[in-house]
C-alpha atoms as a PDB file:
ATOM      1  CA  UNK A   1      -3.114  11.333  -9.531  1.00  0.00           C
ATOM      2  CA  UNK A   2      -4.126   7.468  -9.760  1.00  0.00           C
ATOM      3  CA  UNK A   3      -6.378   7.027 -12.962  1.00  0.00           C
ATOM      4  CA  UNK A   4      -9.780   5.042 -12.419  1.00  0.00           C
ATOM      5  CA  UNK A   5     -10.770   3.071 -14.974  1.00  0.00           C
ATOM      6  CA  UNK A   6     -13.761   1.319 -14.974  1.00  0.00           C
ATOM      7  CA  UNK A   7     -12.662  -1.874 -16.601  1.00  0.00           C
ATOM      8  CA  UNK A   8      -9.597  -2.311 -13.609  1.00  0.00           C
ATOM      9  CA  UNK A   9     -12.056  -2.107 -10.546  1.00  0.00           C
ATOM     10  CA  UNK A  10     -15.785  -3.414 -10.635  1.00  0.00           C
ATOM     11  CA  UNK A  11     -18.278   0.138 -11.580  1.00  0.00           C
ATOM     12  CA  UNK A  12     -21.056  -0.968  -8.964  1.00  0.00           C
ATOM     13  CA  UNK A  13     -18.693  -0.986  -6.011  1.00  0.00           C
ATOM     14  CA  UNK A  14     -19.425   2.718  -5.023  1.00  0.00           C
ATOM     15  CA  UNK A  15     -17.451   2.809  -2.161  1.00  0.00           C
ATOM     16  CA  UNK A  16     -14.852   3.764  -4.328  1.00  0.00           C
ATOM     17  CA  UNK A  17     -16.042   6.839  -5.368  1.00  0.00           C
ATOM     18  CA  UNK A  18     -16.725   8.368  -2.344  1.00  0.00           C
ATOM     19  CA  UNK A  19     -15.663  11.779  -1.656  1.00  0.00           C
ATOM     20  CA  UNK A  20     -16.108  11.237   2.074  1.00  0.00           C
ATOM     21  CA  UNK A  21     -14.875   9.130   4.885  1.00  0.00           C
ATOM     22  CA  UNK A  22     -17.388   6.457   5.903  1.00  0.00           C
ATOM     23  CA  UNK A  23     -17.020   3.320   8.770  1.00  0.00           C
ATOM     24  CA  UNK A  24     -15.399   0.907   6.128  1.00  0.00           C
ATOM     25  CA  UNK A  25     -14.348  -1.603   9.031  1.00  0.00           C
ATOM     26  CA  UNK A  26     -18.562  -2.947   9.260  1.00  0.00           C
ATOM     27  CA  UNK A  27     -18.739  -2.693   5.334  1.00  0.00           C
ATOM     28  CA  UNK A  28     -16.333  -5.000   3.203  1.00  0.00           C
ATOM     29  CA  UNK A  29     -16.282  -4.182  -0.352  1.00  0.00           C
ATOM     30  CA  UNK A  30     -17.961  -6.461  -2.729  1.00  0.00           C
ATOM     31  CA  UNK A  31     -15.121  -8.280  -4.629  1.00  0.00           C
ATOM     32  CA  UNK A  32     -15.001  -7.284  -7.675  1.00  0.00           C
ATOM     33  CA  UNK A  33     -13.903  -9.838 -10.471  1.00  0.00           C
ATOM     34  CA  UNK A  34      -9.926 -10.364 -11.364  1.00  0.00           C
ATOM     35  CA  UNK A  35      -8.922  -7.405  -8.208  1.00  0.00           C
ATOM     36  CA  UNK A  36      -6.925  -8.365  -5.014  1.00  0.00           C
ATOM     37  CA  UNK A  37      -9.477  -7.969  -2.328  1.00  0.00           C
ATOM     38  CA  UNK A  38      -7.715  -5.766  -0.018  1.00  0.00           C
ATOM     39  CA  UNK A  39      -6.863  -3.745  -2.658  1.00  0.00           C
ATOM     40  CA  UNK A  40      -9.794  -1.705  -3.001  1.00  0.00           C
ATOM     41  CA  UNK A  41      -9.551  -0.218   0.198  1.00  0.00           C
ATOM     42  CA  UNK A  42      -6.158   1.404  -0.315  1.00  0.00           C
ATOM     43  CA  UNK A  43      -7.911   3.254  -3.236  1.00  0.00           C
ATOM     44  CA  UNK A  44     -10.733   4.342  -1.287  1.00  0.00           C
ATOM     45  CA  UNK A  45      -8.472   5.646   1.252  1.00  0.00           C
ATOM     46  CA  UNK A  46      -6.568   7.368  -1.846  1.00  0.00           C
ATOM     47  CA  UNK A  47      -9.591   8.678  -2.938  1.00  0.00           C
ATOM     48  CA  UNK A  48     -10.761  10.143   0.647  1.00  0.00           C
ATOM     49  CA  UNK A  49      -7.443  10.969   2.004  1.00  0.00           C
ATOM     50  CA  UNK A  50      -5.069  11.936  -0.566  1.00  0.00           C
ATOM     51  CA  UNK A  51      -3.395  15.086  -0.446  1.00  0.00           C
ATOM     52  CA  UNK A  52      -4.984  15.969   3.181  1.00  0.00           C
ATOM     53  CA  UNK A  53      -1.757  15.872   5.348  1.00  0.00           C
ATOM     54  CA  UNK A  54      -1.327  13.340   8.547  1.00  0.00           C
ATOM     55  CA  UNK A  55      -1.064  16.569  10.985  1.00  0.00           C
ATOM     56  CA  UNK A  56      -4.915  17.378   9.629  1.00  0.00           C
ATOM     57  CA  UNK A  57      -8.298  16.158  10.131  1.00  0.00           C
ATOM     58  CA  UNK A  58      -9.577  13.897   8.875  1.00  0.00           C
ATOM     59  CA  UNK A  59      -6.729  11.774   8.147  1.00  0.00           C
ATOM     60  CA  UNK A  60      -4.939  12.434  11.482  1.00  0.00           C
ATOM     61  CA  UNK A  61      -7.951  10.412  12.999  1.00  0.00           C
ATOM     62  CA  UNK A  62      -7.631   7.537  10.294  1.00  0.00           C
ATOM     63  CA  UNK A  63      -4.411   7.106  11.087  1.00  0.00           C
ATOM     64  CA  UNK A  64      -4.522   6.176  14.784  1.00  0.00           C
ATOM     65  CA  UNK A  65      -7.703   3.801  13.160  1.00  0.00           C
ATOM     66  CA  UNK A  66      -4.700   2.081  10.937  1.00  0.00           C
ATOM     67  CA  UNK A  67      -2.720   1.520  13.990  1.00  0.00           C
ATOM     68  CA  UNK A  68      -5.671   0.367  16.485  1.00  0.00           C
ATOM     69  CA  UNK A  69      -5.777  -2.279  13.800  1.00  0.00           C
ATOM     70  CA  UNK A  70      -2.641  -2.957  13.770  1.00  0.00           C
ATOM     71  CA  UNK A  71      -0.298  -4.946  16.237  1.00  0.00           C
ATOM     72  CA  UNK A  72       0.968  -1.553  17.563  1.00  0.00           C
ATOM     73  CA  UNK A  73      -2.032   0.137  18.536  1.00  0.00           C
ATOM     74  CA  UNK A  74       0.099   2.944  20.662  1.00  0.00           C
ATOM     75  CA  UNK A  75       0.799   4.213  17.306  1.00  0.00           C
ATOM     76  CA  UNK A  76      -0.325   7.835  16.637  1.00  0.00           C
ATOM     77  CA  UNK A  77      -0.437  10.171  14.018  1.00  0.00           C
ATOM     78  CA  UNK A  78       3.225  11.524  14.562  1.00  0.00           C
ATOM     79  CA  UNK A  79       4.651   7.662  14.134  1.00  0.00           C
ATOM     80  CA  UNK A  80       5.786   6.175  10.740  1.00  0.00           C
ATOM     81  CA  UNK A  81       2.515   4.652   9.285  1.00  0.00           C
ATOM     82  CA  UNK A  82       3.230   2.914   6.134  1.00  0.00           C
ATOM     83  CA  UNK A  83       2.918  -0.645   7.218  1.00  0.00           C
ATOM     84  CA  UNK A  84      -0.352   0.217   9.193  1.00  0.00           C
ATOM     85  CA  UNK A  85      -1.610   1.520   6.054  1.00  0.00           C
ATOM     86  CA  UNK A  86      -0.615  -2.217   4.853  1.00  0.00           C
ATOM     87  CA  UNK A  87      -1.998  -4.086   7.491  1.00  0.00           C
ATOM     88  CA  UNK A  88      -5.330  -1.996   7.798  1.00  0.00           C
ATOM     89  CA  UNK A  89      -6.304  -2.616   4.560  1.00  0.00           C
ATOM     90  CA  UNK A  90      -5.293  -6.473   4.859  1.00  0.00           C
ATOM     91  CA  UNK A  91      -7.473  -6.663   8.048  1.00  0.00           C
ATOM     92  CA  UNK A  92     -10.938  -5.183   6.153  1.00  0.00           C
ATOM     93  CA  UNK A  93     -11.034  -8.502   4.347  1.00  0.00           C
ATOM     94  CA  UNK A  94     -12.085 -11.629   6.685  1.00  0.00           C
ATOM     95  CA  UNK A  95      -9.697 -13.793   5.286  1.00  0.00           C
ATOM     96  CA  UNK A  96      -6.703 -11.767   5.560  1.00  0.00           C
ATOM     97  CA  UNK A  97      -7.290 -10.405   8.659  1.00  0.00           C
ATOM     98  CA  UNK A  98      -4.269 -10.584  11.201  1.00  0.00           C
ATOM     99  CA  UNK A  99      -1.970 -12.100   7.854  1.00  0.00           C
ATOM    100  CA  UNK A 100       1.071 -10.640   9.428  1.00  0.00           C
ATOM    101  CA  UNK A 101       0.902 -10.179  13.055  1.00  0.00           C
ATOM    102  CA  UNK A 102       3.952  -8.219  13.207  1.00  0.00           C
ATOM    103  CA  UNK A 103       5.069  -6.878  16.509  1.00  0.00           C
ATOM    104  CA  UNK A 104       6.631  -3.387  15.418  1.00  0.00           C
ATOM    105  CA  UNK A 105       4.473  -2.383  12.369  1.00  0.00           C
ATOM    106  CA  UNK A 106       8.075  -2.162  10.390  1.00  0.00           C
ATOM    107  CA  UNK A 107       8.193  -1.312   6.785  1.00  0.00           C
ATOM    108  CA  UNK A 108      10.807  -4.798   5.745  1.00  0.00           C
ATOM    109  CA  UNK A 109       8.813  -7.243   8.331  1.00  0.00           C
ATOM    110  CA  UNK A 110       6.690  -7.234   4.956  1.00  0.00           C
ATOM    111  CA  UNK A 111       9.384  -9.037   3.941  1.00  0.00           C
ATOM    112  CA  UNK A 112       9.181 -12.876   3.419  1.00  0.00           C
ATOM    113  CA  UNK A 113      10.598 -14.077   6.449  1.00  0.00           C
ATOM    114  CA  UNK A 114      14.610 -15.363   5.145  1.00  0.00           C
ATOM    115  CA  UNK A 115      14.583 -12.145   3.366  1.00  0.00           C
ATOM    116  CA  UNK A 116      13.579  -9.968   6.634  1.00  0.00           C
ATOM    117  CA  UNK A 117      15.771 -11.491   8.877  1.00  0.00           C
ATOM    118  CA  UNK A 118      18.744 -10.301   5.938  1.00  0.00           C
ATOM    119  CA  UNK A 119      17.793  -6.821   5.969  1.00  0.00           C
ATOM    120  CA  UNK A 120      17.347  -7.236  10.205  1.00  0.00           C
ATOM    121  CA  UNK A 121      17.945  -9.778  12.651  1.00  0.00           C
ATOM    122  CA  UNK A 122      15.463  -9.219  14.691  1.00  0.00           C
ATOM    123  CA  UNK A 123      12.607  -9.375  12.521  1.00  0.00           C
ATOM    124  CA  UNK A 124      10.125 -12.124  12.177  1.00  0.00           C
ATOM    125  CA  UNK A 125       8.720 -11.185   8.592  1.00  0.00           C
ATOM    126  CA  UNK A 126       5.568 -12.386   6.714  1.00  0.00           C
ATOM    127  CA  UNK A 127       4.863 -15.950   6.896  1.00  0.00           C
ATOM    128  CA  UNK A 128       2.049 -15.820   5.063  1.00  0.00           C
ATOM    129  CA  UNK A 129       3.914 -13.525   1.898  1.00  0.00           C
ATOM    130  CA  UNK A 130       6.007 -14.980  -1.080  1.00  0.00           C
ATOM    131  CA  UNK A 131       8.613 -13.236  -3.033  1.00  0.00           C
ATOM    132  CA  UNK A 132       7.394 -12.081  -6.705  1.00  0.00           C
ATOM    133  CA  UNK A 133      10.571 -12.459  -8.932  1.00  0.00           C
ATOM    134  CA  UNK A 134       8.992 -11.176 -12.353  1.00  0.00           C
ATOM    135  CA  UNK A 135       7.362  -8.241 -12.690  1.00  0.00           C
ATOM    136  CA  UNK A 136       5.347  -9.927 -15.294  1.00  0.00           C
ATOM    137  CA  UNK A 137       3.393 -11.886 -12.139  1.00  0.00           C
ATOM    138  CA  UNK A 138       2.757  -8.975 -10.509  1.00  0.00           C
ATOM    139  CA  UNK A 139      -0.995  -7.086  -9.961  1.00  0.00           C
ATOM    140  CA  UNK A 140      -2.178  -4.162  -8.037  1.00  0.00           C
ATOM    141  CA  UNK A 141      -2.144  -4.818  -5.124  1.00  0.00           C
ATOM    142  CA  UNK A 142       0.979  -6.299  -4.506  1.00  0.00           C
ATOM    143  CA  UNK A 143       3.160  -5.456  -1.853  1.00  0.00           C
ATOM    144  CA  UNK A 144       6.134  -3.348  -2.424  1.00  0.00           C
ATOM    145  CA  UNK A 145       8.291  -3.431   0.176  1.00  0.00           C
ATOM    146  CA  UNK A 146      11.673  -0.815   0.139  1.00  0.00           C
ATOM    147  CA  UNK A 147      15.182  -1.454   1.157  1.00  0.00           C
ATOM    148  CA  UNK A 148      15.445   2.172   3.218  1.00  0.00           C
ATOM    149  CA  UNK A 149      12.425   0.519   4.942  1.00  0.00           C
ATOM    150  CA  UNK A 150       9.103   1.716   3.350  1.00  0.00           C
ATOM    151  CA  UNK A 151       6.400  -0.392   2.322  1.00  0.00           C
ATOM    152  CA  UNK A 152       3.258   0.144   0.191  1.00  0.00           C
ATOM    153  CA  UNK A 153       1.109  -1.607  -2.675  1.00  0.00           C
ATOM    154  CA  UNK A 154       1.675  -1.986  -6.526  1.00  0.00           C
ATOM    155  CA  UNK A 155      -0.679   0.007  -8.392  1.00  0.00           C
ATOM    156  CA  UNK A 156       0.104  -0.178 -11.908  1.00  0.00           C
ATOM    157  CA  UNK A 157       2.874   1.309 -14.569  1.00  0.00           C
ATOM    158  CA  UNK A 158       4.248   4.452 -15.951  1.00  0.00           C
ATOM    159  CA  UNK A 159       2.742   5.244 -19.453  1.00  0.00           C
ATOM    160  CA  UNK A 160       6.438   5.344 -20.699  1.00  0.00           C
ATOM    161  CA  UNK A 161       6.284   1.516 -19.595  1.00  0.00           C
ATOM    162  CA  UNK A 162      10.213   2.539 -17.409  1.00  0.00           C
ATOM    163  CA  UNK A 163       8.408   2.987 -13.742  1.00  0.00           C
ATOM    164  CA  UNK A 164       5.893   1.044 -11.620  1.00  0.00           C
ATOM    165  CA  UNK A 165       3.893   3.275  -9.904  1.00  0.00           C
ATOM    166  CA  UNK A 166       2.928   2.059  -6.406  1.00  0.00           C
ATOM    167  CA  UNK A 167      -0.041   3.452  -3.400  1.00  0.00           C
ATOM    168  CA  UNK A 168       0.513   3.909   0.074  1.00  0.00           C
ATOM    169  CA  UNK A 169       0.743   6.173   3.141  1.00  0.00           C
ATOM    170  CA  UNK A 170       3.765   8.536   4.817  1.00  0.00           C
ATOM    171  CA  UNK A 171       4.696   9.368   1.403  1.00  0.00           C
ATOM    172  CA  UNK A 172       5.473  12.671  -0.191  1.00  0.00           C
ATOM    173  CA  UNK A 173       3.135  14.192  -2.821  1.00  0.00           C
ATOM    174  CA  UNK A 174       5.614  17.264  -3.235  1.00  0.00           C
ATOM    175  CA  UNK A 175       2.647  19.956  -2.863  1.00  0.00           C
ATOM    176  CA  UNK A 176       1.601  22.318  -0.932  1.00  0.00           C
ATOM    177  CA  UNK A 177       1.964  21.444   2.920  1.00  0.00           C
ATOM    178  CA  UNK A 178       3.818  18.686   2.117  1.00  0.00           C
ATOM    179  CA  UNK A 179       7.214  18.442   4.351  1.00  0.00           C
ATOM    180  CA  UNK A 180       9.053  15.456   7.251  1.00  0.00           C
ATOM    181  CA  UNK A 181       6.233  14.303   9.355  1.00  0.00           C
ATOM    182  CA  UNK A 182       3.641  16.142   6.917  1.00  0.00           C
ATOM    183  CA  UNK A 183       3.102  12.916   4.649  1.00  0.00           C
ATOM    184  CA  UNK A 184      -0.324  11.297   2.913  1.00  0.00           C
ATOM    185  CA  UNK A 185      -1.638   8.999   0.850  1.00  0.00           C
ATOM    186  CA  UNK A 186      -0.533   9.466  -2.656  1.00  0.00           C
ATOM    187  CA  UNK A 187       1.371   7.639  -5.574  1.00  0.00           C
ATOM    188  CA  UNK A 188       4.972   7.682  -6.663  1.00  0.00           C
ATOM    189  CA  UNK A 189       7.224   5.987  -9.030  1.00  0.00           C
ATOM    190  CA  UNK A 190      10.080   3.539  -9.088  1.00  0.00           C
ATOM    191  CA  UNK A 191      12.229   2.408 -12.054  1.00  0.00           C
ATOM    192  CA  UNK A 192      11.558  -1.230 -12.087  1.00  0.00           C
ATOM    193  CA  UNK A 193      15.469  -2.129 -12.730  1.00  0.00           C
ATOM    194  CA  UNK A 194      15.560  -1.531  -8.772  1.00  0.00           C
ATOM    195  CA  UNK A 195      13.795  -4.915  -8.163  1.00  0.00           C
ATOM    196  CA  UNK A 196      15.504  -7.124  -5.943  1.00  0.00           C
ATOM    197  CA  UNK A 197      17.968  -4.548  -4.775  1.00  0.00           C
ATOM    198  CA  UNK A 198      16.023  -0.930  -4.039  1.00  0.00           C
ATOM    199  CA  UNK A 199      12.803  -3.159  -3.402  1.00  0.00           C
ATOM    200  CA  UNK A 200      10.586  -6.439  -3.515  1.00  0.00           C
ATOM    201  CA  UNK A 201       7.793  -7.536  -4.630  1.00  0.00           C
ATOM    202  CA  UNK A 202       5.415 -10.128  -2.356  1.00  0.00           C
ATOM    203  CA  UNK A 203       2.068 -11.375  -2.436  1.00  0.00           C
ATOM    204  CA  UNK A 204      -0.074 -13.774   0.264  1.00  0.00           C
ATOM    205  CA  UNK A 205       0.586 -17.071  -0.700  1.00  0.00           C
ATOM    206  CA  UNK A 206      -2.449 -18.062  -1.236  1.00  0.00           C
ATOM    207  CA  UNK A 207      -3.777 -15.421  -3.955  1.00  0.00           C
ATOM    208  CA  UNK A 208      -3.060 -16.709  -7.429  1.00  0.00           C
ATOM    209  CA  UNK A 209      -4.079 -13.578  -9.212  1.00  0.00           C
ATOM    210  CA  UNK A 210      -5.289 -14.302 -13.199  1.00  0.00           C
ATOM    211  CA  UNK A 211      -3.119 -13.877 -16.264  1.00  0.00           C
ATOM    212  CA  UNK A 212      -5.591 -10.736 -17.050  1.00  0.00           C
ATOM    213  CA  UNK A 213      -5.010  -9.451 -13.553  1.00  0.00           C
ATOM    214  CA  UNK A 214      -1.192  -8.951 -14.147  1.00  0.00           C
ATOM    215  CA  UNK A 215      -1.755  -6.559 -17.032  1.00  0.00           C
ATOM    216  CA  UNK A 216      -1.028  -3.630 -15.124  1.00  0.00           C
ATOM    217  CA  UNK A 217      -2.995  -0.851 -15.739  1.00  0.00           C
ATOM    218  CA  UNK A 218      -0.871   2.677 -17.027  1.00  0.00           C
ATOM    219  CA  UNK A 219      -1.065   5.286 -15.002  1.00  0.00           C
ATOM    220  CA  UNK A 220       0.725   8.896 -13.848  1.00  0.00           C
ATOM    221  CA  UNK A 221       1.132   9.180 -10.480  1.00  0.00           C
ATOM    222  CA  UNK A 222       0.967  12.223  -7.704  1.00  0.00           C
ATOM    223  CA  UNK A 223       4.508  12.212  -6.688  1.00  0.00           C
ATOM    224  CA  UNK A 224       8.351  11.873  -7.743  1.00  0.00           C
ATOM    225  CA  UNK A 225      10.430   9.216  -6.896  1.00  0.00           C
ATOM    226  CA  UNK A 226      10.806   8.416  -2.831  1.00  0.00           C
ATOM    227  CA  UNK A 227      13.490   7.831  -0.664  1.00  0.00           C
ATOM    228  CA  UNK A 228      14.092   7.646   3.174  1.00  0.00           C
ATOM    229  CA  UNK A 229      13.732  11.314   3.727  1.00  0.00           C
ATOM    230  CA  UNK A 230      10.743  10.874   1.629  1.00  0.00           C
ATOM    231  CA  UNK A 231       8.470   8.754   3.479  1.00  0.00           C
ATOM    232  CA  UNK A 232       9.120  10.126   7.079  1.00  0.00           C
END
């Protein structure tokens, strides 16, 4: 499971310590010093979600909140919900609200937008997102986009220093329950070597995160490594 530390997120903000699921859309998180603003929220949802399966309350509910959200608000509990995980906690913070209006809620329209049209032709990608080359600028809170069409945020690295261990939705935890159309919120691991071939890095182009901010914290995570069968 994610490790909270008190000196990576601000100890006042109590919202992410929560054991229950509160109206988070009329309550944005106080910013805490050196952390990506939207980040936050993906935590708290780790926090009140993780391990409850998207076929069970409560996160059944959340999940058609992530997609009313979203640009695809027909989406439901039984449709792939990674990027409205993404976009739902973009959208709790004023100004990134509505940063990628995508029309499908696809995984690689997280993509900058040359990069998305690459992987498929019919995608606009993110306008507003810029391609992370070096690990080394990366924080949590990056997006982490897949090439079998997955997408969720950075949220630190293996204590071995070999994976990057990233936070999102639809993905398997490998426990009990846990099965195709039976995903949560959890975190898994990726050898970094697969950067810039099994995934990407991308942040909003206008969040210059601090040279203390792209430490990134070590961590274990719930879950093995993903892949398409995975995160369905």
């Amino acid at each position: 499971m994610l490790e909270l530390k008190k000196e990576h997120y601000n100890p006042g903000a109590k919202y992410l310590f929560k054991g229950v699921c509160e109206n988070v859309e009329e309550e944005e998180p106080k910013k805490s010093d050196g952390t990506a603003p939207w980040y936050p929220y993906a935590i708290k949802e780790l926090k009140d979600f993780g391990g409850i399966r998207q076929t069970e309350s409560p996160l059944k509910e959340k999940i058609y909140t992530y997609f009313d959200k979203s640009s695809y608000p027909a989406g439901t509990n039984e449709t792939f919900w990674c990027a409205a995980f993404v976009n739902w906690c973009f959208s709790q913070v004023s100004e990134y609200k509505n940063t990628n209006p995508i029309k499908n809620e696809a995984a690689l329209d997280w993509l900058p937008p040359t990069l998305a049209k690459e992987k498929r032709s019919n995608l606009d990608g993110w306008q507003d997102g810029e391609l992370i080359t070096n690990i080394e600028d990366a924080f949590p809170g990056t997006v982490i986009v897949f090439s079998y069409s997955h997408v969720a945020f950075l949220a630190g690295i293996s204590k071995n220093g070999e994976n990057l261990i990233y936070l999102g939705g639809n993905q398997s935890d490998g426990k009990k329950g846990d099965g195709k159309g039976k995903r949560t919120i959890c975190t898994n691991p990726v050898s970094k070597k697969g950067l810039g071939t099994k995934f990407w890095l991308i942040k909003p182009k206008n969040y210059m995160p601090s040279d203390e901010e792209k430490i990134l914290p070590k961590l274990s995570s719930d879950g093995e490594e993903l892949n398409y069968e995975k995160s369905r």
